[in-house]
Protein backbone atom coordinates (compact mmCIF):
# COMPACT_ATOMS: atom_id res chain seq x y z
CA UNK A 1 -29.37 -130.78 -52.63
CA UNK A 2 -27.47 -134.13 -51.57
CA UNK A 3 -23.93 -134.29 -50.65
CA UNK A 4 -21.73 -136.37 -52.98
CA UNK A 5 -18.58 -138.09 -52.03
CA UNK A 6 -16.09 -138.98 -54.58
CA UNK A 7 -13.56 -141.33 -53.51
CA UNK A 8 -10.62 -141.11 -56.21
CA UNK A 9 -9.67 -137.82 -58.01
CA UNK A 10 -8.42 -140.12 -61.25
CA UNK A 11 -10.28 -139.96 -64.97
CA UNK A 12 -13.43 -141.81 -63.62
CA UNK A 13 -13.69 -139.58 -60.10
CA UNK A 14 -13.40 -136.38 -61.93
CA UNK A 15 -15.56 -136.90 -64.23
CA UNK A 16 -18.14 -138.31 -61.27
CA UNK A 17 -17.75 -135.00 -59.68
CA UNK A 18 -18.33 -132.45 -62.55
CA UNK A 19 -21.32 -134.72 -63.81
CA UNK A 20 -22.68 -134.96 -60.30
CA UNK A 21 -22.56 -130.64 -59.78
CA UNK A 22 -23.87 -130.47 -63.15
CA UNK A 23 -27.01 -131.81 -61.28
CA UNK A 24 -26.74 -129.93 -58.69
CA UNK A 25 -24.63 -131.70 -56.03
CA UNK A 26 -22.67 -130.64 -53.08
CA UNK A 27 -19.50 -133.07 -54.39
CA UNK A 28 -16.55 -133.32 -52.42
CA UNK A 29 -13.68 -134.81 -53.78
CA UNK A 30 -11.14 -137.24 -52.07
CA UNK A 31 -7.48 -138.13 -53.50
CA UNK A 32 -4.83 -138.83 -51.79
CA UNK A 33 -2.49 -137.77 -54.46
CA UNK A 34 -1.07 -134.25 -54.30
CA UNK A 35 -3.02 -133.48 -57.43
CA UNK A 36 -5.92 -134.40 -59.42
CA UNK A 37 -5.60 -136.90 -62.38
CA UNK A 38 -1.63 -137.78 -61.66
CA UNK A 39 -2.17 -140.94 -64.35
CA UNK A 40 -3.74 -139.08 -67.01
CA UNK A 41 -0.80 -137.08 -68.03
CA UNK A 42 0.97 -140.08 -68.31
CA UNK A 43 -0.62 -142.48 -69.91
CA UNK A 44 -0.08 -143.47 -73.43
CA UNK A 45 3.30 -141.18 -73.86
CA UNK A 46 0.77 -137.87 -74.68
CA UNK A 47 -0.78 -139.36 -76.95
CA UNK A 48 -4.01 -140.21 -74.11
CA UNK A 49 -2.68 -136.82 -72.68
CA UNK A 50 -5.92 -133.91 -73.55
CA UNK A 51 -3.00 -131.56 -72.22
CA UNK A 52 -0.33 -132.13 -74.96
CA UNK A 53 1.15 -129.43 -76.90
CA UNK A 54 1.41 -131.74 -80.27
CA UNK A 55 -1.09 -130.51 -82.92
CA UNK A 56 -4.20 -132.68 -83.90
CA UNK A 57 -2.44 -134.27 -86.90
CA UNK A 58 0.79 -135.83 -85.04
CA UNK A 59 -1.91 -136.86 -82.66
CA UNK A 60 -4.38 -138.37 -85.04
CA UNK A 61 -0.67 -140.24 -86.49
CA UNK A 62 -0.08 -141.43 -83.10
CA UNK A 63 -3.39 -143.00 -82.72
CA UNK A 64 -3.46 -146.79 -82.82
CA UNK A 65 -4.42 -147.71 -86.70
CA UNK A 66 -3.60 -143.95 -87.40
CA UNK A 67 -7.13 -142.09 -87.14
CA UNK A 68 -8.76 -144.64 -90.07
């Protein structure tokens, strides 16, 4: 087993991380933001947000050329 270290805990470092476990990594993490992913839940107004409460079809609507 190696020891992974993951400098960012945005979209791209997270996602560095899980893959990196998934193969059986020691990964440790590094952000200097008090949480994990601070951009993502702001980006695009919720409509780039996975954690939004709007349902799929006023998300497909908000999706640049509407989902087509």
């Amino acid at each position: 087993m190696k020891t992974v270290v993951v400098v960012g805990g945005g979209a791209a470092g997270m996602m560095a991380a899980i893959k990196s476990a998934q193969l059986g990594n020691k990964v440790i993490l590094i952000e200097k933001n008090e949480k994990l992913g601070k951009k993502v839940f702001i980006t695009g107004k919720g409509r780039c947000n996975v954690t939004t409460d709007k349902d799929i079809e006023e998300i497909i609507q908000n999706i640049p050329g509407n989902g087509s």
